[in-house]
N, C-alpha and C. Protein backbone atom coordinates (compact mmCIF):
# COMPACT_ATOMS: atom_id res chain seq x y z
N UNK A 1 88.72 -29.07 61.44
CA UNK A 1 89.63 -30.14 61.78
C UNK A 1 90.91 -29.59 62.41
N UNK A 2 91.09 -28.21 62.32
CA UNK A 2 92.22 -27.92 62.92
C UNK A 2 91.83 -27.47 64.61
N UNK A 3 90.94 -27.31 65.34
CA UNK A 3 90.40 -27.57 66.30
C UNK A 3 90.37 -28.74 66.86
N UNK A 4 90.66 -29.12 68.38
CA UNK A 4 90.56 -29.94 69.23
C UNK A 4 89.40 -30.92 69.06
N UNK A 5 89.09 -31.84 68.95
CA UNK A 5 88.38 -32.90 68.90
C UNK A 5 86.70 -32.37 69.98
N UNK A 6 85.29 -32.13 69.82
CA UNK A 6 84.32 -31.78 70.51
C UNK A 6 84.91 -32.86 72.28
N UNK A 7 84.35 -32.73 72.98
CA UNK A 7 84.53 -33.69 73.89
C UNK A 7 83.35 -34.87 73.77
N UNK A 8 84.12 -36.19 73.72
CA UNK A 8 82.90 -37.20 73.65
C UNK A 8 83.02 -38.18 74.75
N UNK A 9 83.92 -37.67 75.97
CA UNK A 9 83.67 -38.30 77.29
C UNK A 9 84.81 -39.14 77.04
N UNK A 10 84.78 -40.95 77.29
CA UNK A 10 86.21 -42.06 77.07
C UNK A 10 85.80 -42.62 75.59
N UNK A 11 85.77 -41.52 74.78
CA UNK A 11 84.87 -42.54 73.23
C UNK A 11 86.27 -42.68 72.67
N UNK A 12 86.26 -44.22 71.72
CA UNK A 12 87.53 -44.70 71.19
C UNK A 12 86.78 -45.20 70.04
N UNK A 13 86.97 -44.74 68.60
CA UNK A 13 85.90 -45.33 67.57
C UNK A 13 87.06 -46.31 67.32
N UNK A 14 86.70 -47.78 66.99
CA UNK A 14 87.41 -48.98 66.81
C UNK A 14 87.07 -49.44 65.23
N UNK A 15 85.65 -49.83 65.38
CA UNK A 15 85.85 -50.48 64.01
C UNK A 15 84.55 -49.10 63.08
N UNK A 16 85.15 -48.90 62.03
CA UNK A 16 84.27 -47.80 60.94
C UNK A 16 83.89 -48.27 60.24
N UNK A 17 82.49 -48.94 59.35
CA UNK A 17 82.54 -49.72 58.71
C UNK A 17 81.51 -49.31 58.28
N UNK A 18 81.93 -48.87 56.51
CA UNK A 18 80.66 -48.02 56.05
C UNK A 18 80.84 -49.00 54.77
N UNK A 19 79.00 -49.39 53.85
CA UNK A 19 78.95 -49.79 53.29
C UNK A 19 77.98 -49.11 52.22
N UNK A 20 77.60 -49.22 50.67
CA UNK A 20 76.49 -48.60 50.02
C UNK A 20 75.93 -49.72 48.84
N UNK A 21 75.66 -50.85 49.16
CA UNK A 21 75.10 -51.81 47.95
C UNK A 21 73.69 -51.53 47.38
N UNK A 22 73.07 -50.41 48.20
CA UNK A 22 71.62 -50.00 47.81
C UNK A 22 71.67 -48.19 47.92
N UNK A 23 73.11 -47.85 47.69
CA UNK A 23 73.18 -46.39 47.26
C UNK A 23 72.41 -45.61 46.07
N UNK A 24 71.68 -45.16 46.42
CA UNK A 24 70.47 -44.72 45.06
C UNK A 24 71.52 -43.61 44.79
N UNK A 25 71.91 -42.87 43.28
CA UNK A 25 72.07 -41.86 42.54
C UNK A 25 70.82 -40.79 42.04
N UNK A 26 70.61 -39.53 42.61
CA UNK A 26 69.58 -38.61 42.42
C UNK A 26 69.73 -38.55 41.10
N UNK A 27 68.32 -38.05 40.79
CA UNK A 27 68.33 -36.95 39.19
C UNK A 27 69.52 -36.21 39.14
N UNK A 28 69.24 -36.60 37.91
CA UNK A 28 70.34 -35.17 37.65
C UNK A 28 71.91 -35.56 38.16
N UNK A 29 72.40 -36.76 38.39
CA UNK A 29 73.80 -36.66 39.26
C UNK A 29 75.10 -37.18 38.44
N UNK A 30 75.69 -36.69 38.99
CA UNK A 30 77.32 -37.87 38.25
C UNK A 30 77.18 -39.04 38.91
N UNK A 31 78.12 -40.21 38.12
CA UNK A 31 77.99 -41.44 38.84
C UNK A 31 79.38 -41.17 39.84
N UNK A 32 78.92 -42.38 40.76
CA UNK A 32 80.37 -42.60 41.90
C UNK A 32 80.05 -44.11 41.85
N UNK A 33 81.15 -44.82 42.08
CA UNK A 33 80.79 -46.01 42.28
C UNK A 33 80.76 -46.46 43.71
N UNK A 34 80.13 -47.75 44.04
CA UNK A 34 80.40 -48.60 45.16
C UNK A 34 81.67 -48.10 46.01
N UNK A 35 82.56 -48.42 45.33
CA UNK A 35 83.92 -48.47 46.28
C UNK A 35 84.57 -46.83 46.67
N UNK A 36 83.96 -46.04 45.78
CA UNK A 36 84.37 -44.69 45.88
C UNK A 36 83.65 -44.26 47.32
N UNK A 37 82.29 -44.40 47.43
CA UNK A 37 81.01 -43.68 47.99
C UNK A 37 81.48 -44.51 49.35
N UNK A 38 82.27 -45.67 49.56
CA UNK A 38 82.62 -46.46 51.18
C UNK A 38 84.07 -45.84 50.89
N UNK A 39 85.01 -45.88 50.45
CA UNK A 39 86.17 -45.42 51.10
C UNK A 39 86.35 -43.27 51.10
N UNK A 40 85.47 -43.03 50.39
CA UNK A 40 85.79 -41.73 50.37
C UNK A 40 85.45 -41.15 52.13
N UNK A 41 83.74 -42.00 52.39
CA UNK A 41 82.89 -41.98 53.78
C UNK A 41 84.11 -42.75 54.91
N UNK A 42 84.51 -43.53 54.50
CA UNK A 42 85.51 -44.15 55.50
C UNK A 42 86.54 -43.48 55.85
N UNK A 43 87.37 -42.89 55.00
CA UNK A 43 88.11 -41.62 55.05
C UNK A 43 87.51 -40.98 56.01
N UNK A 44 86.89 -40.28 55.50
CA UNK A 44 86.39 -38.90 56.40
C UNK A 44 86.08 -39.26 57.60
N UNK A 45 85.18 -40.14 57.85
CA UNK A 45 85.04 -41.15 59.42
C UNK A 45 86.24 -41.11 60.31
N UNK A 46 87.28 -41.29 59.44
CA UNK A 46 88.65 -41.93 60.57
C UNK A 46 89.14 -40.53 60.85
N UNK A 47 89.45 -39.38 59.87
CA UNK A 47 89.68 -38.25 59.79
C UNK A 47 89.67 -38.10 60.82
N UNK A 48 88.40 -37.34 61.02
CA UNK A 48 87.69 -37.08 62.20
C UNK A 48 87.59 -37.53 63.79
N UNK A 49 87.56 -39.00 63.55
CA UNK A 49 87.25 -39.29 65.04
C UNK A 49 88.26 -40.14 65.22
N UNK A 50 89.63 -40.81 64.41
CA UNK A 50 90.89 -41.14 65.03
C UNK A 50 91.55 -40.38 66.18
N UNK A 51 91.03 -39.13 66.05
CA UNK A 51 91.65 -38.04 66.98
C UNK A 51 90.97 -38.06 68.41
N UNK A 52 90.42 -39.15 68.45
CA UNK A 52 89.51 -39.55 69.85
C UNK A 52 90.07 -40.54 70.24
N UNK A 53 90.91 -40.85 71.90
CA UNK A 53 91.90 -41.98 71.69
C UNK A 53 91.56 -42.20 73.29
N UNK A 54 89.92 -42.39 73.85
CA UNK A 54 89.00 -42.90 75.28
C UNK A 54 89.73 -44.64 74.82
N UNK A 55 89.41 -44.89 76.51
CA UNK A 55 89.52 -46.13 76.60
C UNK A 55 88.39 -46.76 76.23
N UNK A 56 87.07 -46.58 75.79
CA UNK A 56 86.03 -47.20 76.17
C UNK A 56 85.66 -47.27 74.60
N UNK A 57 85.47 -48.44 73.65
CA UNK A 57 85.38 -48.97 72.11
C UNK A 57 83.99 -48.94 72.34
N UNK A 58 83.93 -48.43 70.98
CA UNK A 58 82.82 -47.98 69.73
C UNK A 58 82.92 -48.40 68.36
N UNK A 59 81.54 -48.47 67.91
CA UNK A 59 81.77 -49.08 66.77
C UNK A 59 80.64 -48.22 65.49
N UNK A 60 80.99 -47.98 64.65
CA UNK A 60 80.21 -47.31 63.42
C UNK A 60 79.52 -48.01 62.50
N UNK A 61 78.63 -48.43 62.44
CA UNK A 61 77.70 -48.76 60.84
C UNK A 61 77.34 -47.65 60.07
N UNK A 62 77.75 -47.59 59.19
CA UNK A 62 77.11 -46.46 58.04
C UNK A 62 77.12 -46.99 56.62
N UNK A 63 75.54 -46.68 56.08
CA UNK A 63 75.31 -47.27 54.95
C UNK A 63 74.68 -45.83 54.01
N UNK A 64 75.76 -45.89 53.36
CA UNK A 64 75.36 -44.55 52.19
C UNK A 64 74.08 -45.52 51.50
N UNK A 65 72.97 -44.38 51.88
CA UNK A 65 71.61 -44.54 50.99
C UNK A 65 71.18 -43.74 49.53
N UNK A 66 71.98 -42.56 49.61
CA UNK A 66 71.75 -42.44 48.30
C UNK A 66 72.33 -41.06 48.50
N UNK A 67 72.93 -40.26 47.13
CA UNK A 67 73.67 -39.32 46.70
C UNK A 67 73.18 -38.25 45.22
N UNK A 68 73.73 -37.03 45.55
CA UNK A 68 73.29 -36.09 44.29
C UNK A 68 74.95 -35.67 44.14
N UNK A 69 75.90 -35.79 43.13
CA UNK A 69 76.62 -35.52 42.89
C UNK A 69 76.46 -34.34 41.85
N UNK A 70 76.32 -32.80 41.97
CA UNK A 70 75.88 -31.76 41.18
C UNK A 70 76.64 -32.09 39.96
N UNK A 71 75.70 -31.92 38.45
CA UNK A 71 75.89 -31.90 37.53
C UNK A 71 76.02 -30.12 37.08
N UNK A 72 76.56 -30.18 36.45
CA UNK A 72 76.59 -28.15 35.54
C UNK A 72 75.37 -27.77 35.08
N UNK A 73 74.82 -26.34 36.04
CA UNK A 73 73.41 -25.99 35.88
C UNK A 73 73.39 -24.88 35.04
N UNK A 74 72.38 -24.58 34.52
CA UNK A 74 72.28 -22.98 34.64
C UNK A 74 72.81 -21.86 35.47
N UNK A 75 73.54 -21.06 35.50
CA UNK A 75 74.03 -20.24 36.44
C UNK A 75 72.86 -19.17 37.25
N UNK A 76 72.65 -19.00 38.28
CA UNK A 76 71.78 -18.52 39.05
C UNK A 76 70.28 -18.72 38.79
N UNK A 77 70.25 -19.55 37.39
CA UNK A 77 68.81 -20.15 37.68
C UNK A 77 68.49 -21.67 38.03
N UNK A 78 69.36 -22.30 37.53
CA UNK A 78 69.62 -23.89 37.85
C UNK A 78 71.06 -23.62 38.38
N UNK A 79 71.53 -23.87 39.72
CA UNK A 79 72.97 -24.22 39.97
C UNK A 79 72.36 -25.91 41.27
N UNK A 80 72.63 -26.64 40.57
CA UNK A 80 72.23 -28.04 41.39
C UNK A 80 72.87 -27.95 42.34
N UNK A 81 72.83 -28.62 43.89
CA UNK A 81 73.38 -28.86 44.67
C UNK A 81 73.90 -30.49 45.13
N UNK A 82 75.06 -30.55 45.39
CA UNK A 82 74.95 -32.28 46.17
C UNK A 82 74.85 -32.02 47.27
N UNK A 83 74.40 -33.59 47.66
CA UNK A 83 73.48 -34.29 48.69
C UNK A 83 74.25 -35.65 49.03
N UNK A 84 74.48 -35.94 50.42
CA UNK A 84 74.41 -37.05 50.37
C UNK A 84 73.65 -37.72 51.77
N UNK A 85 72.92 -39.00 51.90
CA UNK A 85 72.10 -39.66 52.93
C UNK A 85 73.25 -40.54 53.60
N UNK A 86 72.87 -40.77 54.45
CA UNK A 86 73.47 -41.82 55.56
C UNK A 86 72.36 -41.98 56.27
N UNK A 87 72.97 -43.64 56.39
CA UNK A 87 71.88 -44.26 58.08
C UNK A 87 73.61 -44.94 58.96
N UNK A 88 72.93 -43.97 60.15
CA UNK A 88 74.12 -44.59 61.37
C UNK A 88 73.85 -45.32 62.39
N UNK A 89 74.82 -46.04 62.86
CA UNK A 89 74.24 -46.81 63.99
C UNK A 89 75.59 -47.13 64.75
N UNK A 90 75.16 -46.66 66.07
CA UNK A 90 76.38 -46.84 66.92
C UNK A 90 76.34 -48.12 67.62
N UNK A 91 77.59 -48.97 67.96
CA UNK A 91 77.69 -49.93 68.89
C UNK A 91 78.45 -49.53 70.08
N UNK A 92 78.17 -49.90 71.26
CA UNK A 92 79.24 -50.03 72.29
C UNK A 92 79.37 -51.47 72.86
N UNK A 93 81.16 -51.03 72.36
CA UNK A 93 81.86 -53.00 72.64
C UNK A 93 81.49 -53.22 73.93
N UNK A 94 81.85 -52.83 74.66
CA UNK A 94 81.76 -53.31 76.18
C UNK A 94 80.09 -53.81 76.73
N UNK A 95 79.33 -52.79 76.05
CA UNK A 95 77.78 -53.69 76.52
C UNK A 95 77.42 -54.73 75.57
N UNK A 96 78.24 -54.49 74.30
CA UNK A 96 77.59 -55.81 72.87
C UNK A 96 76.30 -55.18 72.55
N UNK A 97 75.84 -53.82 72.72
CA UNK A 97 74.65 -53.81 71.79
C UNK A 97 74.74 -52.46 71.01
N UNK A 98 74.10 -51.99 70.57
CA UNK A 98 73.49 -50.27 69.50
C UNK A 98 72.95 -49.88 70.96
N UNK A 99 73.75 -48.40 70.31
CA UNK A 99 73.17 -47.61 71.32
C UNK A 99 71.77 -46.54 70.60
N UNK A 100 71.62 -46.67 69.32
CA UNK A 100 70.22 -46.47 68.98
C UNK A 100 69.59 -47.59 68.06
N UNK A 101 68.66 -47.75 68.45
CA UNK A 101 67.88 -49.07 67.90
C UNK A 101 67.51 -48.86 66.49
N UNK A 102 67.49 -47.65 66.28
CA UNK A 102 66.84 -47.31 65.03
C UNK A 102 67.96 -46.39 64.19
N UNK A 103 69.01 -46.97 63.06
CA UNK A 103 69.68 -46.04 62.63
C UNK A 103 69.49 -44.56 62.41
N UNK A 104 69.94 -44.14 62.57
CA UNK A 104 70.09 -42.25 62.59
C UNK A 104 69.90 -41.87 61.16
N UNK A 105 68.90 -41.44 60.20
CA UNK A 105 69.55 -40.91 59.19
C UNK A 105 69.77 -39.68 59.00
N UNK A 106 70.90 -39.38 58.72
CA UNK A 106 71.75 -37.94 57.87
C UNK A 106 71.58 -37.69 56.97
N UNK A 107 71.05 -35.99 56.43
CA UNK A 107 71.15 -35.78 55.11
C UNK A 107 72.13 -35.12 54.79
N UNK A 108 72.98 -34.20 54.56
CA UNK A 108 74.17 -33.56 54.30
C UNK A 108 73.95 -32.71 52.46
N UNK A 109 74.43 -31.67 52.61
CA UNK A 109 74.48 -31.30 51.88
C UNK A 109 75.93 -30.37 51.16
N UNK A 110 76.20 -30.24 50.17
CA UNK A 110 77.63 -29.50 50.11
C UNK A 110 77.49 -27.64 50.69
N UNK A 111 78.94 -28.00 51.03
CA UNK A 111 79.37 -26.62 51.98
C UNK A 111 79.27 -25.69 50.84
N UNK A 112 78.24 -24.68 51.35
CA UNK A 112 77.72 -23.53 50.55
C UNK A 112 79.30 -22.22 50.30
N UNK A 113 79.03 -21.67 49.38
CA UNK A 113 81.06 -20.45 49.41
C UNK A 113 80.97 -21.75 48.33
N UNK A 114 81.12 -22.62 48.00
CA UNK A 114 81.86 -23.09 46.83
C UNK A 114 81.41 -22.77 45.68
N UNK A 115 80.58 -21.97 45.30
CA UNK A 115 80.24 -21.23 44.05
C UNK A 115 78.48 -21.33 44.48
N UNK A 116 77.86 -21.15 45.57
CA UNK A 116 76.69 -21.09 45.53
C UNK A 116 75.63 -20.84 44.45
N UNK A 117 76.27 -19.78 43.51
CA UNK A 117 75.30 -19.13 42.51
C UNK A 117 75.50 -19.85 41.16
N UNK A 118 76.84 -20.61 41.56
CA UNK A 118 77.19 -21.37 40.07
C UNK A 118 76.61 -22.74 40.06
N UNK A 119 77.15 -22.98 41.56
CA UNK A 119 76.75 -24.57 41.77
C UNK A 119 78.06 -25.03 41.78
N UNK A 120 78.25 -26.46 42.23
CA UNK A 120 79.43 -27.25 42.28
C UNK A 120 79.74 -27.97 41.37
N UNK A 121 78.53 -28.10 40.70
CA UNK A 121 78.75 -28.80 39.19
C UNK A 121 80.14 -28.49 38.42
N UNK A 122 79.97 -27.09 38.53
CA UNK A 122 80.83 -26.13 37.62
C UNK A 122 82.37 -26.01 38.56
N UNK A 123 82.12 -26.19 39.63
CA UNK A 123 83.33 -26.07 40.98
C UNK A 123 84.48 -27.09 40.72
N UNK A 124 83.24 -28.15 41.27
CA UNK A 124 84.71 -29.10 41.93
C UNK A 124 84.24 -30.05 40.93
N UNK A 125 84.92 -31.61 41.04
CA UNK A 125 84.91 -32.79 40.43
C UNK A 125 84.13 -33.38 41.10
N UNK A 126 83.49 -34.40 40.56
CA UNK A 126 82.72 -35.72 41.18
C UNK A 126 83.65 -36.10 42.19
N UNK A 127 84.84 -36.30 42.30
CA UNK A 127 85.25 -37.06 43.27
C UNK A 127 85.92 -35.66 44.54
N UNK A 128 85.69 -34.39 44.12
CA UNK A 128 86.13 -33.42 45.21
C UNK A 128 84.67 -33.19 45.81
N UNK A 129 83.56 -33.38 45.19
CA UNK A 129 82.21 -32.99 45.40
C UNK A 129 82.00 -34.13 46.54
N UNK A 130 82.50 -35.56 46.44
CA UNK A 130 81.85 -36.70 47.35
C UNK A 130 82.52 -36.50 48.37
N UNK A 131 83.94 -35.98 48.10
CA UNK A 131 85.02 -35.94 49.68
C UNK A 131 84.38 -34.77 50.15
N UNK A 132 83.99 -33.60 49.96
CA UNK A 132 83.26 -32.84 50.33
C UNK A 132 82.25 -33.15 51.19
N UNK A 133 81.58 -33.78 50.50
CA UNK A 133 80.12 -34.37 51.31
C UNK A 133 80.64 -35.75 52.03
N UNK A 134 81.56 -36.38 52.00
CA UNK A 134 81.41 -36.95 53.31
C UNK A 134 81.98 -36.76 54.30
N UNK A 135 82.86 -35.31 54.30
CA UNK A 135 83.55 -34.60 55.43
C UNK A 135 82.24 -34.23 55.89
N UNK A 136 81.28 -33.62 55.26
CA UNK A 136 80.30 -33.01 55.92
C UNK A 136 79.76 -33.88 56.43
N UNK A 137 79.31 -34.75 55.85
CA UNK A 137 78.36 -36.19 57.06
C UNK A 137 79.13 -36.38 58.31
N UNK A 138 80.95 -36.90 58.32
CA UNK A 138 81.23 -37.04 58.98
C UNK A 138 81.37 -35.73 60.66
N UNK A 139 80.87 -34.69 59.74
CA UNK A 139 80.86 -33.63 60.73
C UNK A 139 79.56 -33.68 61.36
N UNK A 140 78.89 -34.33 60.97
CA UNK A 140 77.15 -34.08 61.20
C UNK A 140 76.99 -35.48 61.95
N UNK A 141 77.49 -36.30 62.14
CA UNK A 141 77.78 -37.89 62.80
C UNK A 141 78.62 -36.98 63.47
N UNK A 142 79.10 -36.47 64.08
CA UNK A 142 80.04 -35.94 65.32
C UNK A 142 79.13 -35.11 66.18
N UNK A 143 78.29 -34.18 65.36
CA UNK A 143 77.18 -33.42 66.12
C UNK A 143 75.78 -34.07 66.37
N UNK A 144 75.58 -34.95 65.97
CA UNK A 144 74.72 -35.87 66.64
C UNK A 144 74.96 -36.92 68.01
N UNK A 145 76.55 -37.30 68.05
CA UNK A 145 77.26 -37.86 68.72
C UNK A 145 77.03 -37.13 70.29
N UNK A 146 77.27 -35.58 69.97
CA UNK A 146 77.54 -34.50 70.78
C UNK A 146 75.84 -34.25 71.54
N UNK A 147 75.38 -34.56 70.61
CA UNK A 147 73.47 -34.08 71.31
C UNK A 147 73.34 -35.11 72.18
N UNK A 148 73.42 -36.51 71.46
CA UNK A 148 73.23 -37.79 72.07
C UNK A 148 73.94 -37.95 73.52
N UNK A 149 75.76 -37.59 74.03
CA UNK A 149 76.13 -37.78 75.17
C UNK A 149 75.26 -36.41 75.74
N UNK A 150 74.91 -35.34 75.41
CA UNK A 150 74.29 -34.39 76.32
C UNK A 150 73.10 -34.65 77.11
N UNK A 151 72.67 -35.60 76.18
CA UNK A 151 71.07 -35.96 76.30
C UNK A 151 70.44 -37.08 76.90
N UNK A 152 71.33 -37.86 76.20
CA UNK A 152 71.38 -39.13 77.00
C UNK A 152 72.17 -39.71 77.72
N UNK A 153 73.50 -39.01 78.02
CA UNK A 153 75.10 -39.57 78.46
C UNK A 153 75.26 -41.10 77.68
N UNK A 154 75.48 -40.62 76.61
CA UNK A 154 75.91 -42.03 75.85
C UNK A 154 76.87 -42.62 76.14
N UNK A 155 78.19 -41.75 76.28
CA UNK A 155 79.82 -42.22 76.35
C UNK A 155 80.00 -41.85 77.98
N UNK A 156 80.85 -43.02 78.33
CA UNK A 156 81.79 -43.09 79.69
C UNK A 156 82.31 -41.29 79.75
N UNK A 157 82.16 -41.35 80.89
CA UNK A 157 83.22 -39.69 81.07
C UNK A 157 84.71 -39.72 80.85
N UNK A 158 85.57 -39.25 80.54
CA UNK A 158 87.01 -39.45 80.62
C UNK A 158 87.54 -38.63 81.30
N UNK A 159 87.00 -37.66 82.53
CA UNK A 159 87.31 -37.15 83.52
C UNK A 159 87.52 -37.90 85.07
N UNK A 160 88.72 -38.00 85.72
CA UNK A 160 88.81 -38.74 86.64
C UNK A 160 87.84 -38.68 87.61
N UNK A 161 87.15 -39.21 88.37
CA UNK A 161 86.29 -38.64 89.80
C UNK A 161 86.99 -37.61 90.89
N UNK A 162 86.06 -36.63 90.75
CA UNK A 162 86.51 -35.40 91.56
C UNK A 162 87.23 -35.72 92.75
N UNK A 163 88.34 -35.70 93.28
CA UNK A 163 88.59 -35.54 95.01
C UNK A 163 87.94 -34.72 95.96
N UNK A 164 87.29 -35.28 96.91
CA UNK A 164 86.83 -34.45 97.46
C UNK A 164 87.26 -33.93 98.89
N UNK A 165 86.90 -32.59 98.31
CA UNK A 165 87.62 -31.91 99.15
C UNK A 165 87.42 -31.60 100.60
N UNK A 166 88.27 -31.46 101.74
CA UNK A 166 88.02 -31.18 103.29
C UNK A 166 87.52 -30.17 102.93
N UNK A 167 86.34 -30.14 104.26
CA UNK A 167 85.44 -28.65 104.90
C UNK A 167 86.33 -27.68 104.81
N UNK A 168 86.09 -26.48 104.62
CA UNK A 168 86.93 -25.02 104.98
C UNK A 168 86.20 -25.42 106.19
N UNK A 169 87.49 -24.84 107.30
CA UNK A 169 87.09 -24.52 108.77
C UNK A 169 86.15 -23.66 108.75
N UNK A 170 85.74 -23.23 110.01
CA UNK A 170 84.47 -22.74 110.36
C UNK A 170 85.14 -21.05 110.94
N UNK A 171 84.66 -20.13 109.79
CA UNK A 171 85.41 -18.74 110.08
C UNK A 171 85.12 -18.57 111.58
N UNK A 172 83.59 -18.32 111.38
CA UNK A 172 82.65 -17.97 112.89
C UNK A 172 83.67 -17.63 114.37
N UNK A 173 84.21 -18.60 114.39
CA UNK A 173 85.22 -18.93 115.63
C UNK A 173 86.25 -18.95 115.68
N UNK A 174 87.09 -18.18 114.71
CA UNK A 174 88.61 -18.12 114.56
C UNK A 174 88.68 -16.77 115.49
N UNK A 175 89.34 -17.00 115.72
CA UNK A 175 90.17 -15.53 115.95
C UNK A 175 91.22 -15.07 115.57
N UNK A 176 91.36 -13.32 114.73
CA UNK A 176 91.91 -13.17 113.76
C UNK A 176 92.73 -12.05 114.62
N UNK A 177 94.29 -12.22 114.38
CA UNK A 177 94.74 -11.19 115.44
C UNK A 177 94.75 -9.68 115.04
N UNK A 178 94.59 -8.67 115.77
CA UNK A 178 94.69 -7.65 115.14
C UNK A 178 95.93 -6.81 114.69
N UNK A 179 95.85 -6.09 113.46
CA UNK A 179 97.75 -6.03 112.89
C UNK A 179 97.51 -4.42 113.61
């Protein structure tokens, strides 16, 4: 995040609107509630792509499908990991429709260095473990973003149209004086 924004052409994310009323909880997990699992994901959403300020509006659906919030394992024989799912779906305002028909789903997992061998159970908190994981989704919804304009040119360019430039004269026939 302390890096320049990827380039996503004139993208302006407008409305973020993440919801989880059918958020499944894995084995083994801590609870999070409803309102934690949408504003922690909403957070991280704006984080991220507020720093994108195209003329051309976008819009986010994201519905947390289900989560592993690591519980305290065994040390190097059980260290659990969290997890969390997303389904995304982009809109663009200006045409009124999704630009994939079929939500995207994300799996995400927590950023490994946080005690890999211990687990996160033992690390962080339920609620440092979910901001965790939905920085990471929201990083992984940015790199999908990034495949998608490569691939498909999803987003408007936000580069002006080239000027184009006069012919270089024609050397062939100059004459160059001699010094």
């Amino acid at each position: 995040m302390d890096e320049a924004p990827v380039p996503l052409g004139d993208f302006n994310l407008v409305y973020n609107i993440v919801v989880a009323p059918k958020a499944q909880r894995g084995p083994l997990s801590r609870k999070a509630s409803e309102e934690q699992l949408v504003e922690t994901m909403k957070s991280a959403i704006a984080e991220r792509f507020d720093r994108y300020d195209g003329n051309h509006r976008y819009h986010f659906g994201i519905s947390v499908e289900g989560y592993v919030l690591a519980v305290p394992g065994v040390p190097v024989v059980l260290a659990p990991k969290s997890i969390m799912i997303i389904n995304l779906t982009v809109w663009d305002d200006a045409a009124g429709k999704k630009l994939n028909d079929q939500p995207e789903q994300i799996t995400v997992a927590e950023t490994f260095g946080t005690g890999a061998v211990v687990g996160s159970g033992y690390t962080l908190t339920a609620p440092q473990q979910l901001e965790q994981l939905s920085q990471n989704a929201a990083k992984a919804v940015e790199r999908y973003l990034v495949k998608q304009q490569a691939e498909q040119g999803w987003f408007k360019s936000s580069a002006a149209p080239e000027a184009t430039a006069a012919p270089a004269p024609d050397a062939s026939n100059e004459v160059v004086p001699a010094e």
